[in-house]
Protein backbone atom coordinates (compact mmCIF):
# COMPACT_ATOMS: atom_id res chain seq x y z
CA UNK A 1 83.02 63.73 144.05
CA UNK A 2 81.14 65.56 146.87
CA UNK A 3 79.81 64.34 150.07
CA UNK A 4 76.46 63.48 149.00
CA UNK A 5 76.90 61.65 145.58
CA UNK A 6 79.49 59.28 147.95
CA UNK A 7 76.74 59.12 150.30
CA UNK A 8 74.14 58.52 147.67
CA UNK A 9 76.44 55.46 146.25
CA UNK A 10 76.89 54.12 149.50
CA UNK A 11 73.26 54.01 150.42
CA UNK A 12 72.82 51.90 147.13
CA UNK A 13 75.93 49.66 148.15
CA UNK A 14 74.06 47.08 150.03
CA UNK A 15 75.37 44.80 152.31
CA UNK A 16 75.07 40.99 151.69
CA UNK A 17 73.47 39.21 154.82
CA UNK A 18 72.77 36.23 153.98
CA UNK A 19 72.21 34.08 149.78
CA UNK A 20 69.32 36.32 148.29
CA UNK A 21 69.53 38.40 151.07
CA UNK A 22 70.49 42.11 151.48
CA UNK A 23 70.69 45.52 153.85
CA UNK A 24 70.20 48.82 153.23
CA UNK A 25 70.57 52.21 155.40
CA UNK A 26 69.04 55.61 154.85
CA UNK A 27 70.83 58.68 154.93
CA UNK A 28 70.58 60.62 158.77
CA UNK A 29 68.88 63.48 157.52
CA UNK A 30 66.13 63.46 160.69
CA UNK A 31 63.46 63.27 157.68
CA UNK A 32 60.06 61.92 158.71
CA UNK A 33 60.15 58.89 155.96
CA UNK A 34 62.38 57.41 153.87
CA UNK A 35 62.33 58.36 150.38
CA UNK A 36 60.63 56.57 148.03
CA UNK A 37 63.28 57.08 145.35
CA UNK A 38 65.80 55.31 147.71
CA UNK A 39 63.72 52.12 148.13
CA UNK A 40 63.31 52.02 144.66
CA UNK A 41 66.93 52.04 144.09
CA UNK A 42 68.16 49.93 146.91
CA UNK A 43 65.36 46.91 145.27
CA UNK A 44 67.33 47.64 142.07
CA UNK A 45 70.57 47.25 143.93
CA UNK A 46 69.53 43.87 145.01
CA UNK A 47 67.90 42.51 142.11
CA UNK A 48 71.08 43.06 140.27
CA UNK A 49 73.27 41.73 142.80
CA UNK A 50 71.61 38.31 141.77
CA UNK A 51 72.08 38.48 137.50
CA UNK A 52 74.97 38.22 135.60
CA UNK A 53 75.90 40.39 132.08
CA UNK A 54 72.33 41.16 131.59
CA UNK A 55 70.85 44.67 131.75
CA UNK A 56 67.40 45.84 133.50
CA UNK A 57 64.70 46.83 130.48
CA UNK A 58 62.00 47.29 133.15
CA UNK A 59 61.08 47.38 136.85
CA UNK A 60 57.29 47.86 138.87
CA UNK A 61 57.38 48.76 142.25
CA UNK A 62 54.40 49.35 145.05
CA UNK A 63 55.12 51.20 148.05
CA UNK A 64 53.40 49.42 150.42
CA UNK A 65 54.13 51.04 154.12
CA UNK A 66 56.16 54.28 155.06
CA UNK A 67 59.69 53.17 155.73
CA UNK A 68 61.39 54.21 158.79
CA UNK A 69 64.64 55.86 158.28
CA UNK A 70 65.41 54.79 161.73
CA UNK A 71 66.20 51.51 161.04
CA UNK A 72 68.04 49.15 158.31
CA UNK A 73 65.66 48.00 155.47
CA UNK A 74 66.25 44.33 154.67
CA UNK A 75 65.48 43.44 150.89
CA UNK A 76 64.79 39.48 150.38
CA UNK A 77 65.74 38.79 146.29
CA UNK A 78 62.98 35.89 144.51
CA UNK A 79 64.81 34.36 141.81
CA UNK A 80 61.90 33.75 139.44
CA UNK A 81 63.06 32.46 136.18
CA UNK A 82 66.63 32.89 134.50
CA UNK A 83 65.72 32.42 130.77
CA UNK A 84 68.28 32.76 127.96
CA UNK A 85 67.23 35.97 126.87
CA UNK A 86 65.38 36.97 129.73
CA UNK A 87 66.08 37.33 133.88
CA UNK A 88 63.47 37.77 136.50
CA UNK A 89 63.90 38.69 139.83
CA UNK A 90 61.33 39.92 143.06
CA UNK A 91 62.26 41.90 145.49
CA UNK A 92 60.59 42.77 148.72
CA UNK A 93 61.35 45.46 151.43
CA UNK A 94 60.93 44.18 155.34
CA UNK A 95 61.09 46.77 158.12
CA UNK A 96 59.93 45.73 161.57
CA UNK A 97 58.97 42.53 159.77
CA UNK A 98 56.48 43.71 157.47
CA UNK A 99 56.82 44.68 153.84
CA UNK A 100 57.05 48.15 152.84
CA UNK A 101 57.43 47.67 149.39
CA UNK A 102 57.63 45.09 146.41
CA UNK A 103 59.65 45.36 143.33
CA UNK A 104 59.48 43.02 140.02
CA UNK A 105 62.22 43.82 137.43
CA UNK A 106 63.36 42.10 134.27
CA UNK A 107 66.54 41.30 132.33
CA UNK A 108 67.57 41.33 128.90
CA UNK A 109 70.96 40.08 127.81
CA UNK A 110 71.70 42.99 125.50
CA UNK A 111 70.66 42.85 121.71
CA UNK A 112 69.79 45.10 118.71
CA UNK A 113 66.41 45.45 117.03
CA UNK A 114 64.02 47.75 115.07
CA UNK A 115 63.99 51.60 116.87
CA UNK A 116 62.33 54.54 116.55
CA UNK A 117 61.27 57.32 119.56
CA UNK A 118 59.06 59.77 120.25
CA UNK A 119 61.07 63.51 119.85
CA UNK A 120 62.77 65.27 122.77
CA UNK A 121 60.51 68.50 123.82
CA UNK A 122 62.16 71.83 122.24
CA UNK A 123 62.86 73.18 125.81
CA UNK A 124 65.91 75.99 127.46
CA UNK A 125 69.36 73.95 127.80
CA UNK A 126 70.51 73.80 131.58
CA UNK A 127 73.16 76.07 131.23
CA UNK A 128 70.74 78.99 130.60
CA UNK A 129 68.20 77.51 134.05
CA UNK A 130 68.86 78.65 137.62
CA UNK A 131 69.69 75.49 139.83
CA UNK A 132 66.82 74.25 142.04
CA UNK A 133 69.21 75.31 145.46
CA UNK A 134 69.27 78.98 144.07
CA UNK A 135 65.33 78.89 143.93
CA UNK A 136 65.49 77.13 147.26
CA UNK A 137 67.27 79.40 148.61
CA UNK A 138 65.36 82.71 147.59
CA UNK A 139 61.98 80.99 149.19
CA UNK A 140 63.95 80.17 152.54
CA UNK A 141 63.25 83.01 154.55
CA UNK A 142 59.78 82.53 154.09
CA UNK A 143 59.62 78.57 155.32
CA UNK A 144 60.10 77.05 158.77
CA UNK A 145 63.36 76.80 160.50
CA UNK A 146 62.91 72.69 160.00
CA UNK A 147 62.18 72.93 156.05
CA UNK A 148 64.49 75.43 156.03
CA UNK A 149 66.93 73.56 156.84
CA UNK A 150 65.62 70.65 154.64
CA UNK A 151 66.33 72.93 151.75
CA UNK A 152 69.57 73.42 152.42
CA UNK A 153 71.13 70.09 152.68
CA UNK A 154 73.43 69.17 150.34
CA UNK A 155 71.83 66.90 147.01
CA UNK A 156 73.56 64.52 145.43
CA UNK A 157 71.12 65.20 142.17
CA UNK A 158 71.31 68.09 141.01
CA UNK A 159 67.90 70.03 139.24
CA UNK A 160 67.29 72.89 137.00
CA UNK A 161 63.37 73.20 136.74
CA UNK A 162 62.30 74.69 133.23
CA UNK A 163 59.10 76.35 134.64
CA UNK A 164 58.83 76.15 138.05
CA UNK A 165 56.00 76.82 140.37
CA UNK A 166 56.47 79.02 143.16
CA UNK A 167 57.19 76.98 146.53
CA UNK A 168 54.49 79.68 148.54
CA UNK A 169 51.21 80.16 147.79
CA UNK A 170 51.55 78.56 144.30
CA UNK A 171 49.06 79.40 141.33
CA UNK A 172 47.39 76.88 139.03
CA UNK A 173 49.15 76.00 136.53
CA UNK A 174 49.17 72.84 133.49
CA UNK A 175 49.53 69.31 134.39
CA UNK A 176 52.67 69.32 132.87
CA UNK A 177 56.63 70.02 133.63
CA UNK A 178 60.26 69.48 132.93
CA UNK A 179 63.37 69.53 134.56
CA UNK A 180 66.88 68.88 133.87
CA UNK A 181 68.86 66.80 136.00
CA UNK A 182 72.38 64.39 136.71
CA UNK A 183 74.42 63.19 139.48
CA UNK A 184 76.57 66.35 140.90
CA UNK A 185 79.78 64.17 140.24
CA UNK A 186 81.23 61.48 138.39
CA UNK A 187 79.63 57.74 138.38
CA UNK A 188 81.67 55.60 137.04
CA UNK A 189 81.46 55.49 133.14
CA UNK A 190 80.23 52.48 131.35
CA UNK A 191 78.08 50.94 135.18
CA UNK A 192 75.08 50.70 133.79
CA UNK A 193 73.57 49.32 136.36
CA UNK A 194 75.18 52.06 138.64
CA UNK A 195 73.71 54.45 136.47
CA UNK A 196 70.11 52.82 136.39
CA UNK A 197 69.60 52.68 140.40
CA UNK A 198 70.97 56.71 140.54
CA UNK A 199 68.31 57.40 137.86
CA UNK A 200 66.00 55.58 139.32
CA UNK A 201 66.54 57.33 143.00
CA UNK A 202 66.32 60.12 140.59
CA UNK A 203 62.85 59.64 139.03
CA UNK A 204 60.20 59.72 142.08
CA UNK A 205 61.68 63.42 142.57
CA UNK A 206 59.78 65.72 140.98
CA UNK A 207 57.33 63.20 139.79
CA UNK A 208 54.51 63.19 142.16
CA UNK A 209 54.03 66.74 142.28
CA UNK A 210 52.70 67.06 138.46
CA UNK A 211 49.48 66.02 139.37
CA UNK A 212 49.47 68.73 141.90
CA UNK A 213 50.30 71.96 139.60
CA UNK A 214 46.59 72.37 138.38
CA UNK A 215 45.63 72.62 141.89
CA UNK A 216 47.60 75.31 142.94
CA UNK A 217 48.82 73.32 145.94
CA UNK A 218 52.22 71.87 147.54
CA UNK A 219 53.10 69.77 150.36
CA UNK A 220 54.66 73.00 151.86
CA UNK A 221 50.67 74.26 152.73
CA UNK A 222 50.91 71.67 155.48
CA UNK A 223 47.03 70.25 153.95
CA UNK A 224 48.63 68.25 151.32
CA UNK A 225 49.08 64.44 152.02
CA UNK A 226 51.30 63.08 148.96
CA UNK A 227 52.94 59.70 148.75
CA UNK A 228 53.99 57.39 146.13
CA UNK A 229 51.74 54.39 145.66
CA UNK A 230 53.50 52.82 142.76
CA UNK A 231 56.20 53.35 140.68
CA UNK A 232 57.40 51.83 136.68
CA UNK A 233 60.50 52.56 134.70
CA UNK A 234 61.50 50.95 131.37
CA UNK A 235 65.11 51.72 130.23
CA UNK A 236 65.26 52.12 126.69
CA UNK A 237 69.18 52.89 125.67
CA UNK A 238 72.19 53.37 128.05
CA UNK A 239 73.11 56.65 129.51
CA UNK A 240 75.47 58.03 131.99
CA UNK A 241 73.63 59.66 135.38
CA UNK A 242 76.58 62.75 135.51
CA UNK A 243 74.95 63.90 132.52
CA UNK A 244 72.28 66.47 131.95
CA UNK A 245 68.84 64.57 131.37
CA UNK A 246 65.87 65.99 130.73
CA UNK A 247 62.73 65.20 132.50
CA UNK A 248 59.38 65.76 130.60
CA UNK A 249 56.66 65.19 132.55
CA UNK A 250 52.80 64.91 132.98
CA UNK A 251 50.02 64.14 134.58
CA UNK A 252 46.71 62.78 132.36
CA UNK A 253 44.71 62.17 135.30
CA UNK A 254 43.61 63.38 138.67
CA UNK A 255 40.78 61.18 140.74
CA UNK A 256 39.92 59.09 143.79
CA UNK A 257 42.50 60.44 145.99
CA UNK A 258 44.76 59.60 143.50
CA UNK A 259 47.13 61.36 140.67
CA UNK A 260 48.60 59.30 137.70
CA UNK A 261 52.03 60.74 135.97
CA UNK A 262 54.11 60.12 133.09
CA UNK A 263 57.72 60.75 132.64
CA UNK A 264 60.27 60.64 129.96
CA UNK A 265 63.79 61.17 130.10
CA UNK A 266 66.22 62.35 127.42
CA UNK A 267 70.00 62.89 126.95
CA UNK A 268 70.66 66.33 125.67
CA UNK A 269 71.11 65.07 122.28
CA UNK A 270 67.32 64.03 122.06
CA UNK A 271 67.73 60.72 122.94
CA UNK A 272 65.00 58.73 124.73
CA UNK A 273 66.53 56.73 126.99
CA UNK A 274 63.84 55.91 129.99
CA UNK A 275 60.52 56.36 130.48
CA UNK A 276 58.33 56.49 133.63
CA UNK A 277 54.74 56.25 135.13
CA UNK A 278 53.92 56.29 138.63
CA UNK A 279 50.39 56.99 140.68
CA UNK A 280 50.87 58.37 144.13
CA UNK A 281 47.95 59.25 146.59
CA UNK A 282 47.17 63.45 146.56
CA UNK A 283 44.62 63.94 149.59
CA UNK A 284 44.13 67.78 150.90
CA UNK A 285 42.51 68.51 153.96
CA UNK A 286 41.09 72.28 154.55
């Protein structure tokens, strides 16, 4: 397992402070904010710390302040309702005493029913992709020394983007995209919740930046302001995060400041086995 998919579990290994209470680190990386995908996945973390044998089927999450990789984030756990089919929990994110973001997921003690799925995209298998630190690496020279360097750190997800925009100067393109993606080493086979909080660190990714691509902008242009402003996943089947996923994703809707996107994800057999939406904030200043 490398360095960072051990580091990547142990961010999501919270510690228990206190009865429905739990910390959580971020990773030193000298990054201006933590990641949005983390806090997502740390809320998971602690919502599941708090239900037995039942699996998460859904989760909404607001981002509600920047968190502050400097310092611990403490996530308090609301035990709403335990049903008998059905588990609710609440989460909430405190840093510096104030909430940086909410979380409501549920739980379904496992069960069969009718099914039936949308079909998996006919895209390029990952095999036949370069890997997103190849195309990071070609655009290097051109960055600053501090992105740069942000580039090159080592991921513990690892992404082959099916058609990429160009990181400089990027051209307009549709409000759509996919990527392949899994865990660059093992996670244990047959966690599922394990494997639903590395997904879901996963999914606010590449996400955001859909609504971007028929702008022709980036965040690298230094006039973009992007940040998560909410965040939904429903988990339809189990999966294993070490595994190539696919990542099909769009973006109906640009307005107000504001870009909506869609995700789903797919084993490499064509099964649907998540789905996403999020709205984040996309502000550019000339």
């Amino acid at each position: 397992m490398t360095d960072a998919v051990e580091d990547l579990i142990q961010i999501l290994n919270l510690e228990k402070i206190e009865e429905n209470l739990f910390r959580g680190h971020s990773p030193d990386e000298s990054w201006q904010r933590v990641f949005g995908g983390q806090v997502i996945g740390q809320a998971l973390v602690a919502a599941y710390r708090t239900v037995d044998e039942r699996v998460c089927h859904s989760l909404h999450g607001y981002f509600i302040r920047p968190g502050d990789p400097r310092v611990p984030i403490v996530y308090e756990v609301d035990r709403a309702r335990d049903g008998r089919s059905f588990t609710t929990r609440r989460v909430v994110g405190i840093q510096h005493g104030k909430q940086i973001f909410n979380l409501a997921a549920s739980f379904q003690v496992p069960e069969s029913g009718f099914e039936h799925q949308a079909p998996m995209p006919d895209v390029p298998m990952p095999e036949d992709l370069p890997n997103e630190v190849e195309l990071r690496r070609a655009a290097a020279s051109q960055l600053p020394a501090e992105v740069a360097k942000h580039f090159a750190r080592p991921r513990p997800i690892e992404i082959r983007p099916i058609n990429p925009q160009r990181f400089i100067n990027p051209e307009p393109t549709e409000a759509n995209q996919s990527v392949w993606f899994r865990a660059s080493k093992a996670i244990e086979v047959g966690n599922f919740a394990l494997n639903q909080c590395v997904m879901a660190y996963a999914s606010d990714m590449t996400l955001l930046d859909t609504c971007a691509r028929p702008h022709g902008v980036n965040w690298l242009s230094g006039k973009l302001q992007m940040a998560s402003l909410d965040h939904a996943m429903w988990f339809h089947a189990p999966f294993q995060a070490d595994e190539w996923l696919l990542y099909a994703m769009d973006s109906p809707s640009a307005s107000g400041a504001r870009g909506f996107n869609r995700g789903s994800i797919y084993t490499r057999d064509g099964r649907l086995v998540a789905s996403v939406a999020q709205e984040g904030l996309i502000r550019f200043r000339d």
